[in-house]
N, C-alpha and C. Protein backbone atom coordinates (compact mmCIF):
# COMPACT_ATOMS: atom_id res chain seq x y z
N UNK A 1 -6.14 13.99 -6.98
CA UNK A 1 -5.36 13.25 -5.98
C UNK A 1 -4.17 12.60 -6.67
N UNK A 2 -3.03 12.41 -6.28
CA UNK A 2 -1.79 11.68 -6.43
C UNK A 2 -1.06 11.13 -5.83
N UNK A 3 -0.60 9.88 -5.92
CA UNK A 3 -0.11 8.67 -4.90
C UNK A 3 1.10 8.91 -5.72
N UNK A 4 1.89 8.56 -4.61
CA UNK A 4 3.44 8.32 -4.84
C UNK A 4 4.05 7.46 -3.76
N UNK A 5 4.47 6.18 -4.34
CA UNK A 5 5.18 5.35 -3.42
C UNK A 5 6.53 5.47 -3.14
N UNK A 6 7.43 5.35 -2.30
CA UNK A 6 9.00 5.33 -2.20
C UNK A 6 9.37 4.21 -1.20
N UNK A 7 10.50 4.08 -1.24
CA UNK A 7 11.39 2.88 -0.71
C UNK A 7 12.08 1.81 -1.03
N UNK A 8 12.72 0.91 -0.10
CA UNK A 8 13.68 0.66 -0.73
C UNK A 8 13.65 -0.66 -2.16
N UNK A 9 13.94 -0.37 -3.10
CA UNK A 9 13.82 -1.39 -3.95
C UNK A 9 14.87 -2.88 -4.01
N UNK A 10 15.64 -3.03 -3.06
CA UNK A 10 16.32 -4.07 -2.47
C UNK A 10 16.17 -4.42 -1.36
N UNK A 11 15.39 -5.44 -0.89
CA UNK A 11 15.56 -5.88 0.51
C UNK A 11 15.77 -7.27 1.27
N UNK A 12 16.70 -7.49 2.19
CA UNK A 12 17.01 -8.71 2.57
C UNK A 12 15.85 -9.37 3.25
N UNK A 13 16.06 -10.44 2.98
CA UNK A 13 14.69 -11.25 3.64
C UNK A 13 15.23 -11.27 5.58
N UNK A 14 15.56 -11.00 5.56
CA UNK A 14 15.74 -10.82 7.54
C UNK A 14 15.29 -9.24 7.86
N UNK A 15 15.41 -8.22 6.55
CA UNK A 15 15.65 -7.02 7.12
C UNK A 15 13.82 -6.55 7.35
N UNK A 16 13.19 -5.81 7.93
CA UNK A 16 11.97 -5.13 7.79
C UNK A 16 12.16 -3.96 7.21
N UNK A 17 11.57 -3.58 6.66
CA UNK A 17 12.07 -1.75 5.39
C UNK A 17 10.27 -1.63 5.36
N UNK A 18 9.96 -0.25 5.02
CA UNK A 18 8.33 0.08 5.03
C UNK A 18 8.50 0.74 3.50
N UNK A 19 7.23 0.46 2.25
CA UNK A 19 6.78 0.86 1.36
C UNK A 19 6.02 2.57 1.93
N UNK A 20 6.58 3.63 1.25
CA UNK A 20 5.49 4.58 1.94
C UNK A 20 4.97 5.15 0.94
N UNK A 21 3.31 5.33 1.02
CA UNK A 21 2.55 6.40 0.06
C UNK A 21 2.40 7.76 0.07
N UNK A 22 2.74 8.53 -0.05
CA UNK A 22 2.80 9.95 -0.03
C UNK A 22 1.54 10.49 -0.90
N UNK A 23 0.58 11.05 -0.12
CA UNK A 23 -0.55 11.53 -1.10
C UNK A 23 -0.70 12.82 -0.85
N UNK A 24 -1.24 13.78 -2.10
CA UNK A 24 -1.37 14.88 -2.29
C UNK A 24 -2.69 14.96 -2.67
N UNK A 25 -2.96 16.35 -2.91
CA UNK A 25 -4.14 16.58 -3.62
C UNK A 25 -5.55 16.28 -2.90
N UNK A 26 -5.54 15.71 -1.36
CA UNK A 26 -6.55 15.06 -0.51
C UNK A 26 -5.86 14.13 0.57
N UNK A 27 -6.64 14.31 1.74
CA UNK A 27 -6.53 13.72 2.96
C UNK A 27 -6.59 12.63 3.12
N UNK A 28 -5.75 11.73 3.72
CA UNK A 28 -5.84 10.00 4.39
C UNK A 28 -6.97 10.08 5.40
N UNK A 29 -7.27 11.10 5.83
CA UNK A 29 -8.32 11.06 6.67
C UNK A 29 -9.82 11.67 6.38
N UNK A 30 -9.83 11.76 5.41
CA UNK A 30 -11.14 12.04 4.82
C UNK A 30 -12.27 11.40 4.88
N UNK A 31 -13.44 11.22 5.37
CA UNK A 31 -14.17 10.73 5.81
C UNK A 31 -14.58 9.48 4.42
N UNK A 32 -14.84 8.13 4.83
CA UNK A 32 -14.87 7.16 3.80
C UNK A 32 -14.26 6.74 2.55
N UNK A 33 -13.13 7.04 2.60
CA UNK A 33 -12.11 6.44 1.67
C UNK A 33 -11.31 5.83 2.44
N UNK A 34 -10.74 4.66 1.58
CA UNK A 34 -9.58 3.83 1.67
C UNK A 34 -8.33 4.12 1.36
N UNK A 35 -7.00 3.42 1.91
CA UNK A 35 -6.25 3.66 1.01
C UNK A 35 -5.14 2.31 0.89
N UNK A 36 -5.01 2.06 -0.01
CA UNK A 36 -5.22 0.62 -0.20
C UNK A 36 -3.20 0.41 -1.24
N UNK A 37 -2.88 -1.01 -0.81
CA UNK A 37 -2.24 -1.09 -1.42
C UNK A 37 -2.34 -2.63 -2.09
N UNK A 38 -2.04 -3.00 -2.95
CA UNK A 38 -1.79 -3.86 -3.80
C UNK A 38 -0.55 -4.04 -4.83
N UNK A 39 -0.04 -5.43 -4.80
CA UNK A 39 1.07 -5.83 -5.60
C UNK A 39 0.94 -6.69 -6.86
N UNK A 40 1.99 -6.98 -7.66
CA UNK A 40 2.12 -7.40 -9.00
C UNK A 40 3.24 -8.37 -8.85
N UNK A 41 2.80 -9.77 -7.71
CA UNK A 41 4.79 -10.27 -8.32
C UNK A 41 4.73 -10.69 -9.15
N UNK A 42 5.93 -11.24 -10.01
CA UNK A 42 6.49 -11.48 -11.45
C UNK A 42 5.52 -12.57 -11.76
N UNK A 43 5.26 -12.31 -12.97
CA UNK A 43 4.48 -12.99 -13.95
C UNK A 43 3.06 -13.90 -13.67
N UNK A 44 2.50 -12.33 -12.65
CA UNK A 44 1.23 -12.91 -12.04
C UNK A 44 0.61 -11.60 -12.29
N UNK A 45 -0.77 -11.80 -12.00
CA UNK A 45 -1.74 -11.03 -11.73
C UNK A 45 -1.64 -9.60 -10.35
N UNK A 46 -2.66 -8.69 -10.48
CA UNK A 46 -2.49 -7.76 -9.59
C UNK A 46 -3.26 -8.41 -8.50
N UNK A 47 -2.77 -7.91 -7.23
CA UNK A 47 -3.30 -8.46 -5.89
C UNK A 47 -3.33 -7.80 -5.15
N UNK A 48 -4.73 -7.88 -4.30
CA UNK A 48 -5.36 -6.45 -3.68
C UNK A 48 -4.42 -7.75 -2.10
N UNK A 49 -4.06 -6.22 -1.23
CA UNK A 49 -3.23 -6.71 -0.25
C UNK A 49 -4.21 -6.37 1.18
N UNK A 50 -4.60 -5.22 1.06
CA UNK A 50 -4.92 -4.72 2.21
C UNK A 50 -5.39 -3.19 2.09
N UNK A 51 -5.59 -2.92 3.37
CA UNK A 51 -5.92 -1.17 3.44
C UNK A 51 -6.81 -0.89 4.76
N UNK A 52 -6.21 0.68 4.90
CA UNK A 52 -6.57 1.47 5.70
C UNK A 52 -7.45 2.19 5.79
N UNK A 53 -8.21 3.02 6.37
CA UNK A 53 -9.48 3.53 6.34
C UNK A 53 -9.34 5.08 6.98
N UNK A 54 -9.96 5.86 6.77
CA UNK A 54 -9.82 7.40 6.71
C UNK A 54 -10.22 7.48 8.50
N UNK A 55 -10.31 6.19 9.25
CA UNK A 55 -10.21 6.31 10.47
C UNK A 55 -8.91 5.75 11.27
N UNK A 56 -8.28 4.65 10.17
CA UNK A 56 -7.50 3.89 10.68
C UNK A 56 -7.29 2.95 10.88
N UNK A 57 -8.66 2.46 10.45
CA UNK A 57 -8.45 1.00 10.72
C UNK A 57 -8.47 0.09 9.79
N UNK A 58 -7.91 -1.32 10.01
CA UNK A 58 -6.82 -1.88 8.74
C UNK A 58 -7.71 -3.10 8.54
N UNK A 59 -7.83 -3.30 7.18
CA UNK A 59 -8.19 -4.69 6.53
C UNK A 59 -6.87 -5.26 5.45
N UNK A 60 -7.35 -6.53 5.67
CA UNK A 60 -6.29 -7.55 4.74
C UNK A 60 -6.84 -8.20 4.23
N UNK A 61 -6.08 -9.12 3.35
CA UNK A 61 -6.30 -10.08 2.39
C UNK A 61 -6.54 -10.90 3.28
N UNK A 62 -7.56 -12.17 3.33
CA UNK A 62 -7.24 -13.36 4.29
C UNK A 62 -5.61 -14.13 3.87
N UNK A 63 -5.51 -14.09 2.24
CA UNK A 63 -4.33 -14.95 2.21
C UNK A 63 -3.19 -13.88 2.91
N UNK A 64 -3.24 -12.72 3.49
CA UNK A 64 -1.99 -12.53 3.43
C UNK A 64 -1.70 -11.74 4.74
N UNK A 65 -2.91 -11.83 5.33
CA UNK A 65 -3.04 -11.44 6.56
C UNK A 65 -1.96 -11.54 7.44
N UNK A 66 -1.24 -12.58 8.08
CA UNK A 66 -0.41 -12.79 8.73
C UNK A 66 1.33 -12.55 8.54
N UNK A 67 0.94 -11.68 7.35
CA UNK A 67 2.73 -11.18 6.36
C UNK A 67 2.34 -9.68 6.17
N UNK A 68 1.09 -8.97 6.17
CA UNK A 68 1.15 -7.81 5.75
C UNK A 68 0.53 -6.63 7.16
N UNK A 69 1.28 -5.46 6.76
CA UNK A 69 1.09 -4.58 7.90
C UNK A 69 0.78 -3.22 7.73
N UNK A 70 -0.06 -2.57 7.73
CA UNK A 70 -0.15 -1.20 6.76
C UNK A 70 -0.65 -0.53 8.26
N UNK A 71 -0.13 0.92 8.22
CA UNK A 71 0.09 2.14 9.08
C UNK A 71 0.00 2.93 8.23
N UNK A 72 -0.21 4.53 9.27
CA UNK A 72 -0.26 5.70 8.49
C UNK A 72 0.37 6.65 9.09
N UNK A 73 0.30 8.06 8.96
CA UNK A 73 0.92 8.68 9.53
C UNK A 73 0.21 10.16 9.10
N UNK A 74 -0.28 10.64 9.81
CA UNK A 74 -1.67 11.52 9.44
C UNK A 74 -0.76 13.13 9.33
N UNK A 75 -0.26 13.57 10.09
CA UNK A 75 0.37 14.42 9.83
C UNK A 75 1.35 14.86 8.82
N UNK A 76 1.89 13.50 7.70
CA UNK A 76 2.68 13.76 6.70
C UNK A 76 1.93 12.84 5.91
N UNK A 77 0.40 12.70 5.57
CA UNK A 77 -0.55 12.42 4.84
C UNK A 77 0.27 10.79 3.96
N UNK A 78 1.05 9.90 4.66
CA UNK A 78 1.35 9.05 4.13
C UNK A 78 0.52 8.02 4.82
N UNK A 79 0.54 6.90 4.31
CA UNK A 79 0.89 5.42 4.54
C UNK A 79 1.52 4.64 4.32
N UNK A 80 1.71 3.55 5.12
CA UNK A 80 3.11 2.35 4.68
C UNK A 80 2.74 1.09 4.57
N UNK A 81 3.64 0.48 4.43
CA UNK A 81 3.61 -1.15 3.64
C UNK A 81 5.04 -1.77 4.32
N UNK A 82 5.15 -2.62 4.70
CA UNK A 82 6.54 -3.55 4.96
C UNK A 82 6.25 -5.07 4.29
N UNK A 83 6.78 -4.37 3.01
CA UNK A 83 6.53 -6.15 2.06
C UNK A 83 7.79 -6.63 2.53
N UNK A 84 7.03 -7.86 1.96
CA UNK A 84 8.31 -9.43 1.77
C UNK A 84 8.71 -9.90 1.37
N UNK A 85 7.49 -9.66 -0.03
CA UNK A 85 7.78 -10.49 -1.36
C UNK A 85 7.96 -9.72 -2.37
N UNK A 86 8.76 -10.34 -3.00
CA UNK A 86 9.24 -9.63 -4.86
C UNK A 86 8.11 -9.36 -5.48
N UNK A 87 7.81 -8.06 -5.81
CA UNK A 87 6.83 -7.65 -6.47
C UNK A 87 6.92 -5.87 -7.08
N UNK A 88 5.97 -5.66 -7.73
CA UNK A 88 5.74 -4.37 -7.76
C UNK A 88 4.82 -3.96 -7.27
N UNK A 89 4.70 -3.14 -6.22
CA UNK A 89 4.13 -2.24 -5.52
C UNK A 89 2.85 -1.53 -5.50
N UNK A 90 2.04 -0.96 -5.61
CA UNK A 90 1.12 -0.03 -5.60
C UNK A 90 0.25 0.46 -4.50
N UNK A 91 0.47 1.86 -4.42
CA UNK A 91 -0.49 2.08 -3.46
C UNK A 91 -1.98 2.75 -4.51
N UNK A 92 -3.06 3.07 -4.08
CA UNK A 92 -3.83 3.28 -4.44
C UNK A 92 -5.10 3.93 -3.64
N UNK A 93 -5.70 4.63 -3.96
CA UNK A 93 -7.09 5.43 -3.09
C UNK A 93 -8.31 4.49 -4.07
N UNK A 94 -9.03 4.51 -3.01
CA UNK A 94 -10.67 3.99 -3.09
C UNK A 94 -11.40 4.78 -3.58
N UNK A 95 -12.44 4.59 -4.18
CA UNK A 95 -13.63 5.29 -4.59
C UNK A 95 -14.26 5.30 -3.06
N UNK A 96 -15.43 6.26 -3.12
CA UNK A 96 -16.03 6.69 -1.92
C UNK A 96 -16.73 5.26 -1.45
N UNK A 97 -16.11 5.13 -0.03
CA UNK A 97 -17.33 3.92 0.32
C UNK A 97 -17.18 2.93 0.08
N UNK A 98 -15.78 2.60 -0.72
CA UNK A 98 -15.65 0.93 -1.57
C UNK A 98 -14.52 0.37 -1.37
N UNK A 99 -14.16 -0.39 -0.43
CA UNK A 99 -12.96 -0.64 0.07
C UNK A 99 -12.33 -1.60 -1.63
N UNK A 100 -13.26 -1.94 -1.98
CA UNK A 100 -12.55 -2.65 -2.81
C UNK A 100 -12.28 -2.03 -4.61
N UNK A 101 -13.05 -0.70 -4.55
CA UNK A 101 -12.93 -0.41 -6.41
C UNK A 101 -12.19 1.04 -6.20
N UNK A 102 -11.11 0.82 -6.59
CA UNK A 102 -9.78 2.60 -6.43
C UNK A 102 -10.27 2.99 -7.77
N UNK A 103 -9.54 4.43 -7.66
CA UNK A 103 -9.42 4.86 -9.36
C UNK A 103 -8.14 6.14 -8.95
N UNK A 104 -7.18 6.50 -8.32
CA UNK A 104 -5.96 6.70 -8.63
C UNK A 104 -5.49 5.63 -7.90
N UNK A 105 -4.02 5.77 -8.69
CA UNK A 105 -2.93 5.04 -8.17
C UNK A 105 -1.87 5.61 -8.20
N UNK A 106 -0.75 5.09 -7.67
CA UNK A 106 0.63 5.26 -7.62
C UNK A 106 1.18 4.90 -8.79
N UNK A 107 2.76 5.32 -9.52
CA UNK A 107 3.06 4.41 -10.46
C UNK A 107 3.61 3.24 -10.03
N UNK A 108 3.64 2.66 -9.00
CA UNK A 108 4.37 1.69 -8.39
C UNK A 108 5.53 1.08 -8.26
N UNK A 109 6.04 0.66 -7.44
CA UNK A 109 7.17 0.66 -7.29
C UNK A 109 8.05 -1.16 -7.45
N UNK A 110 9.02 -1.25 -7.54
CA UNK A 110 9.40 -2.40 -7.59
C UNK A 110 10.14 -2.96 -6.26
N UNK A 111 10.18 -4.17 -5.26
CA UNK A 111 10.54 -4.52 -4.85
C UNK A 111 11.25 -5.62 -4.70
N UNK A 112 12.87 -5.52 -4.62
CA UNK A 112 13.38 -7.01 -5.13
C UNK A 112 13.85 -7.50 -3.53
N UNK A 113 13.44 -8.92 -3.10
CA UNK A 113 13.79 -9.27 -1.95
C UNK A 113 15.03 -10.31 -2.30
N UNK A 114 15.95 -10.17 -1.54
CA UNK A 114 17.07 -11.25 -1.79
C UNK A 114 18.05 -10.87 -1.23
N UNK A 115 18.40 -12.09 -0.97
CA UNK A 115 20.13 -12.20 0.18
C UNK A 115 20.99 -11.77 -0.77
């Protein structure tokens, strides 16, 4: 399997722009996997954000619930992200069954927010 994130790496804090995962090698809809994204802002730790489920349906962080939004798009085997905050990126797939322990990832991407 292989994750690949794209988008835009500048974004205004008024504008909405979507992070998208592009996966190969295996289905977003595969029965019990996740697909999960998590960020790195500057000079912090990695942070599990959220994720989608090989049915569709979406879990979040409690802290971040009310800022984060993840969709998919089954026919071009992606998913998306509309961050907010300065960070680097990652999307990532789940181990079978474990919303919370991945083992590929994306190389991730950087996102700089600012006027």
């Amino acid at each position: 399997v292989q994750l690949q994130e794209s988008g835009p790496g500048l974004v205004k804090p008024s504008q909405t722009l979507s992070l998208t995962c592009t996966v190969s090698g295996g289905s977003i809809i595969t029965t019990s996997y996740y697909w999960t994204w998590i960020r790195q802002p500057p000079g912090k730790g990695l942070e599990w954000m959220g994720a989608i489920s090989y049915s569709g349906s979406t879990y979040y962080s409690p802290s971040l619930k009310s800022r984060t939004s993840i969709s998919r798009d089954t026919s071009k085997n992606q998913f998306t992200l509309k961050p907010e905050d300065t960070a680097v990126y990652y999307c990532a797939k789940s181990v079978y069954s474990n919303i919370w322990a991945v083992d590929y990832w994306g190389q991730g991407t950087q996102v700089t927010v600012s006027s």
